[in-house]
N, C-alpha and C. Protein backbone atom coordinates (compact mmCIF):
# COMPACT_ATOMS: atom_id res chain seq x y z
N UNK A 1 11.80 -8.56 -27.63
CA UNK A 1 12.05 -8.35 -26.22
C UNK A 1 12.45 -9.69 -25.61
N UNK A 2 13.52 -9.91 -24.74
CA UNK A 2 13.96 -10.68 -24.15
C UNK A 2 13.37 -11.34 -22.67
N UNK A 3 13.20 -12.38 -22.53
CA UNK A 3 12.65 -12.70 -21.45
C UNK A 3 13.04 -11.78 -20.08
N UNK A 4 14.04 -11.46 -19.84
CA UNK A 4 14.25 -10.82 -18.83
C UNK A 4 13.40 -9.26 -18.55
N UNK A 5 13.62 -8.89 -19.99
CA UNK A 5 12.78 -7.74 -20.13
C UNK A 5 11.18 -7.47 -20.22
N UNK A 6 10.78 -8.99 -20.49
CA UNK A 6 9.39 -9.45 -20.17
C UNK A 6 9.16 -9.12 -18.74
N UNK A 7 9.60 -9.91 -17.62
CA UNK A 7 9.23 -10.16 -16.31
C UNK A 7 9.34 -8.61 -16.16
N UNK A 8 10.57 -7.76 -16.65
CA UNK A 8 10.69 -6.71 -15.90
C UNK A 8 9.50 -5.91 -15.73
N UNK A 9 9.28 -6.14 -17.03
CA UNK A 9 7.55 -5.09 -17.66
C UNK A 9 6.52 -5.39 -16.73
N UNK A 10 6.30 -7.22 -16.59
CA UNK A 10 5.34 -7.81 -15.79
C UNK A 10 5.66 -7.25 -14.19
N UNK A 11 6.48 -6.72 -13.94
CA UNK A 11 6.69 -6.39 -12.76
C UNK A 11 6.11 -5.15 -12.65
N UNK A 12 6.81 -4.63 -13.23
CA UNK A 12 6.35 -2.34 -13.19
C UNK A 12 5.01 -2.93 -13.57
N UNK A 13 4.14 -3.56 -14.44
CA UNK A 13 2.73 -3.17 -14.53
C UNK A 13 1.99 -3.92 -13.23
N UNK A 14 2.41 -5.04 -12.60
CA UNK A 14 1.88 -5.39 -11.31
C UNK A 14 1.77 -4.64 -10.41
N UNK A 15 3.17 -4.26 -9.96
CA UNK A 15 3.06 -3.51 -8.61
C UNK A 15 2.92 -1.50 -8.53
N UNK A 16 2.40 -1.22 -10.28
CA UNK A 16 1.79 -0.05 -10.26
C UNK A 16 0.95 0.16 -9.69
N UNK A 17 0.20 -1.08 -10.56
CA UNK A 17 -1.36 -1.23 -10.37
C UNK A 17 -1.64 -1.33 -8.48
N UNK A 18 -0.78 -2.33 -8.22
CA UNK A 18 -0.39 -2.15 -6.80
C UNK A 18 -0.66 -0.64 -5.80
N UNK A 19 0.65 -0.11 -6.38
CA UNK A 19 0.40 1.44 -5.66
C UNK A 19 -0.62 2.22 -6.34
N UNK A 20 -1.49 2.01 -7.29
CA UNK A 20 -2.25 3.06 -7.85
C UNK A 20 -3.40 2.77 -6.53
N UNK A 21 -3.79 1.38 -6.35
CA UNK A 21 -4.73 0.95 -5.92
C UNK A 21 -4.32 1.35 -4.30
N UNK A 22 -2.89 1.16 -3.25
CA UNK A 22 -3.00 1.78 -2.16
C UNK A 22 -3.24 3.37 -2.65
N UNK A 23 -2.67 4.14 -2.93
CA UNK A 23 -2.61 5.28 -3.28
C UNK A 23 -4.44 5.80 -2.99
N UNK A 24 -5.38 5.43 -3.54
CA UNK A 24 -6.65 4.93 -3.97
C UNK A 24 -7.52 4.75 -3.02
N UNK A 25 -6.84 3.74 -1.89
CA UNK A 25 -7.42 3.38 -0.69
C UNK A 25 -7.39 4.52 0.62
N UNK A 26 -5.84 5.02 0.11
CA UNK A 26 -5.87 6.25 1.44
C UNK A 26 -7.05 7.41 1.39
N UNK A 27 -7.24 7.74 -0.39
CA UNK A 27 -8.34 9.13 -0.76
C UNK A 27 -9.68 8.40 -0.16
N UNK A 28 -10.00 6.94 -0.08
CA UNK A 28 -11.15 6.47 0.22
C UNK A 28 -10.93 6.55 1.37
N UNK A 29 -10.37 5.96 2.10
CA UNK A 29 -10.52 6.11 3.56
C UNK A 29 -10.84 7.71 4.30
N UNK A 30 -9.81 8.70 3.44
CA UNK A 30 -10.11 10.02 4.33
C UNK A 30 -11.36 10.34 3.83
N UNK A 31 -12.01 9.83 2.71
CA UNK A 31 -13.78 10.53 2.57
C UNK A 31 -14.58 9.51 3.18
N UNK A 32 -14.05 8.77 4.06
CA UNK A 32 -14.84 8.01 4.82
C UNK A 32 -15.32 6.48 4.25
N UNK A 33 -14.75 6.30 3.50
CA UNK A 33 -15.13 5.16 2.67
C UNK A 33 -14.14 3.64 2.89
N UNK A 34 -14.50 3.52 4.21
CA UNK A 34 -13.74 2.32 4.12
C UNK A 34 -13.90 1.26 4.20
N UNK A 35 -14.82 0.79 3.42
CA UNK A 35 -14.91 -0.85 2.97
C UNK A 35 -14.73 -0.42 1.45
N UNK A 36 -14.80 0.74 0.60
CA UNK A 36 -14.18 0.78 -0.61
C UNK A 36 -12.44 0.90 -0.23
N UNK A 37 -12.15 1.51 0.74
CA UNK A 37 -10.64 1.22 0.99
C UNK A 37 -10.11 0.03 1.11
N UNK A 38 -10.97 -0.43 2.01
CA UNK A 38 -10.44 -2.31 2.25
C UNK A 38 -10.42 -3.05 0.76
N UNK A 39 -11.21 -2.63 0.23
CA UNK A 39 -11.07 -3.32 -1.41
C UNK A 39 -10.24 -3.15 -1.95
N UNK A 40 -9.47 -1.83 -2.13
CA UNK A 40 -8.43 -1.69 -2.75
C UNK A 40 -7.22 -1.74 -2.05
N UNK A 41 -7.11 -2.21 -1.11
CA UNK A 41 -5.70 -2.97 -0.44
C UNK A 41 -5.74 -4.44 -0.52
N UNK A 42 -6.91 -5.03 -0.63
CA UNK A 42 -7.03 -5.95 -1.23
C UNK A 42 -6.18 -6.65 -2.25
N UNK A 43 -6.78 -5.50 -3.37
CA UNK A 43 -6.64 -5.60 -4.73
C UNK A 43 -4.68 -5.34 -5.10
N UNK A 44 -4.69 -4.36 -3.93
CA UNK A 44 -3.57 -4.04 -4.36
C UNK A 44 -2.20 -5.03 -3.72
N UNK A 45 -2.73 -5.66 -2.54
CA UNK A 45 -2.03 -6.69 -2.07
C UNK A 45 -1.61 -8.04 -3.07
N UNK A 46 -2.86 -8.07 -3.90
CA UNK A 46 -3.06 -9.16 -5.01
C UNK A 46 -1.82 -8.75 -5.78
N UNK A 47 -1.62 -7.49 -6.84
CA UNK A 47 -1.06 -6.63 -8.14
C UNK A 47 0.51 -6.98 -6.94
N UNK A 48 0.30 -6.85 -5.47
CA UNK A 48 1.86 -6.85 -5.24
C UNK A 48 2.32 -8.36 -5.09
N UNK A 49 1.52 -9.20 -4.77
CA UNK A 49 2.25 -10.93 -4.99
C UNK A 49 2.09 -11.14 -5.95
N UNK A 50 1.16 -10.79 -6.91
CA UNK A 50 1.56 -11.19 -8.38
C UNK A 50 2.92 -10.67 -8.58
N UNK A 51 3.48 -9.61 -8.25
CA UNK A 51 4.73 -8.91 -8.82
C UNK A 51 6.26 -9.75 -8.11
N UNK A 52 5.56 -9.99 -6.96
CA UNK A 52 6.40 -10.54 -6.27
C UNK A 52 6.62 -11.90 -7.08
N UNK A 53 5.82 -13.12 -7.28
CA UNK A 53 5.91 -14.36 -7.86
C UNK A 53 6.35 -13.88 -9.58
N UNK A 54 6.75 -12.95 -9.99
CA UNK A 54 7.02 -13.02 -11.41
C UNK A 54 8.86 -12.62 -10.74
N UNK A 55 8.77 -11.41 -9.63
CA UNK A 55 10.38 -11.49 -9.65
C UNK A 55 11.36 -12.71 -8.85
N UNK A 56 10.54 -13.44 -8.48
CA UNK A 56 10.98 -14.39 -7.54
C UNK A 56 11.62 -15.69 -8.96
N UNK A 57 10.83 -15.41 -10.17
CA UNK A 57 11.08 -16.61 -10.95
C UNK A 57 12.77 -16.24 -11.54
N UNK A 58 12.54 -14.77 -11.41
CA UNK A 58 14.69 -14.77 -11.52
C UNK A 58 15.56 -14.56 -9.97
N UNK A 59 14.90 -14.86 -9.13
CA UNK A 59 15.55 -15.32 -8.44
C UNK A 59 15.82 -16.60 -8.27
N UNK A 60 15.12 -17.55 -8.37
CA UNK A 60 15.32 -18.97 -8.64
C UNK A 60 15.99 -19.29 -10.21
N UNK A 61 15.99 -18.56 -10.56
CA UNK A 61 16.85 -19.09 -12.17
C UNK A 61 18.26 -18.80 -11.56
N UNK A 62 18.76 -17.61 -10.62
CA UNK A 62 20.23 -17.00 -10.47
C UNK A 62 20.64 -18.40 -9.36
N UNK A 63 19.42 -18.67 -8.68
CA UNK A 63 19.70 -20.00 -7.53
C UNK A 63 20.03 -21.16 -8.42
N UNK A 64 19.63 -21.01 -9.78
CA UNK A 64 19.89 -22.46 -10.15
C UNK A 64 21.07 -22.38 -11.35
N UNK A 65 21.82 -21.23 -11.03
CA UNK A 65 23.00 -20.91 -11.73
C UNK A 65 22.94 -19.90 -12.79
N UNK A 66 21.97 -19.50 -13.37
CA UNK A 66 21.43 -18.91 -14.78
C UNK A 66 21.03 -17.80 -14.04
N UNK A 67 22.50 -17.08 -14.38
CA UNK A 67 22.58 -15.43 -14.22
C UNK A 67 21.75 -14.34 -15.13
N UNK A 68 21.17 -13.26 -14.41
CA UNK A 68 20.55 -12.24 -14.55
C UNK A 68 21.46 -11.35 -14.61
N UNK A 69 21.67 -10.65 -16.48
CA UNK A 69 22.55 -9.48 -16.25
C UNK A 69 21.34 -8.15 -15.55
N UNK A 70 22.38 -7.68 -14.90
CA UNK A 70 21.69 -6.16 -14.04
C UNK A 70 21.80 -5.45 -15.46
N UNK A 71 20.26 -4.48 -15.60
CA UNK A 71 19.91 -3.66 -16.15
C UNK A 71 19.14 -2.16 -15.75
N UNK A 72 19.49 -1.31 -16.51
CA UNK A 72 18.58 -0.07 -15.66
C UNK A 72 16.76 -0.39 -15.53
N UNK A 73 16.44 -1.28 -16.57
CA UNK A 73 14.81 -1.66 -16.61
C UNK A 73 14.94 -2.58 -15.40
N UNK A 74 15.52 -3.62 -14.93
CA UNK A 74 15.06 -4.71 -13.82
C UNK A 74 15.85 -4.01 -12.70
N UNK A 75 16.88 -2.48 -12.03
CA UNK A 75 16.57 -1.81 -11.26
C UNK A 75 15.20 -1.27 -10.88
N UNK A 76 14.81 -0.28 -12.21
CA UNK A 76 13.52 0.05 -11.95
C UNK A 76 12.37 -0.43 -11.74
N UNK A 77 12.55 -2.12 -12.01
CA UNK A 77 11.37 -2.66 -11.67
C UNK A 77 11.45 -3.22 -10.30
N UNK A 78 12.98 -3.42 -9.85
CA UNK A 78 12.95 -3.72 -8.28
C UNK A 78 12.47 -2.79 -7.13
N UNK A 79 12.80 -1.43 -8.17
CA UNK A 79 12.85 0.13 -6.93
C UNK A 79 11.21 0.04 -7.18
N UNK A 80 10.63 0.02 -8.27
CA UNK A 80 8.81 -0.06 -8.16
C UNK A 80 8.19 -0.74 -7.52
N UNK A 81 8.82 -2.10 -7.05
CA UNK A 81 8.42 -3.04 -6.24
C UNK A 81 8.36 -2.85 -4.83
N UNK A 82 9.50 -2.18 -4.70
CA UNK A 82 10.22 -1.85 -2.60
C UNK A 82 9.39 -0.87 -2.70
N UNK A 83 8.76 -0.17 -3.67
CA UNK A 83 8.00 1.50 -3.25
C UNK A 83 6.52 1.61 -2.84
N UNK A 84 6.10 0.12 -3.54
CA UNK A 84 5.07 -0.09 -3.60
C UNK A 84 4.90 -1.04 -2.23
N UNK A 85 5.73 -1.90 -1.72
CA UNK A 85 5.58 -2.53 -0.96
C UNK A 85 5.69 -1.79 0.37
N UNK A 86 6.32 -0.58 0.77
CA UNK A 86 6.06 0.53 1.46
C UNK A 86 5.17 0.64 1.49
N UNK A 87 4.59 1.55 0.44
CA UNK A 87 3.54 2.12 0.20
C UNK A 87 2.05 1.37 1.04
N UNK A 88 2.26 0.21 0.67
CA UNK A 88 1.42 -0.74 1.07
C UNK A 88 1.29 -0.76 2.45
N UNK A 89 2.33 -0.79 3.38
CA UNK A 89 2.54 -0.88 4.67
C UNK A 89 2.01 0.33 5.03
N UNK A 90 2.52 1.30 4.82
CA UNK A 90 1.84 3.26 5.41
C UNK A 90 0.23 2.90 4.91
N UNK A 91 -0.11 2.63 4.03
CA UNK A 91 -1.46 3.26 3.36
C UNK A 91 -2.56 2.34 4.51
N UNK A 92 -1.68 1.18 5.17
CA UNK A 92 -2.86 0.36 6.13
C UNK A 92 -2.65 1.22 7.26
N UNK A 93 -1.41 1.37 7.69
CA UNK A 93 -1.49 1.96 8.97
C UNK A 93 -2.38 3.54 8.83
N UNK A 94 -1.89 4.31 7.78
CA UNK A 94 -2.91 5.55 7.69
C UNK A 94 -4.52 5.07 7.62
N UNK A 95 -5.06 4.24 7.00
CA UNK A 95 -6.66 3.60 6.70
C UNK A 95 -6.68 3.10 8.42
N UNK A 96 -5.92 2.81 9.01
CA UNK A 96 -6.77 2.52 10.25
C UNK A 96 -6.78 3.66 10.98
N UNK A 97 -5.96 4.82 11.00
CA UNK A 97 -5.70 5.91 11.68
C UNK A 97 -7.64 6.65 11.79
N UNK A 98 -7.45 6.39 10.07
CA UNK A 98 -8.91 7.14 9.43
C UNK A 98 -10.15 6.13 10.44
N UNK A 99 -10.11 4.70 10.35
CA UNK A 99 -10.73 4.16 11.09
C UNK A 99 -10.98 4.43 12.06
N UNK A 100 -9.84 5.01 13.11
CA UNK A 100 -10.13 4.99 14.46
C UNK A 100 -10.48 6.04 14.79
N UNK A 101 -10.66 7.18 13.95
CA UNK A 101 -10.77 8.78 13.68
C UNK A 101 -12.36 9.09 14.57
């Protein structure tokens, strides 16, 4: 496996873990559980800058001339990233909804 295809992997398994963990936080919050919710936005905020600082390192390689061929794996690891980083944004605003409930 090629370095590029490394990060890609390191990406989809970061910012899964990412959305598994908002995903996670919303079921906690609607059973009332929200300081186990706050943990896992936490956690999942973590799984999404980790994902973020692994795709950022080919962005600075393309800044420093050393092109990234486009592949269907480092699409899918960009579209896992924007979905999750959504995801992330709704799942706080829904956990406070539950909060203010």
């Amino acid at each position: 496996m090629d370095k590029v295809e490394m990060i890609c992997f390191e990406i989809i398994s970061s910012v899964g873990t990412a959305r598994s963990c908002y995903v996670e936080a919303i079921k906690e919050a609607r059973n009332g559980y929200l300081s186990k919710a706050d943990e896992l936005i936490t956690e999942g905020n973590e799984m999404l800058r980790k994902g973020h600082a692994v795709h950022a390192s080919l962005v600075r390689d393309e800044a420093e001339g050393r092109k990234t061929d486009i592949s269907l794996l480092l699409i899918h690891a960009e579209d896992q990233m924007m979905s999750a980083e959504t995801l992330g944004i709704v799942s706080k605003e829904l956990i406070e909804l539950y909060r203010n409930k």
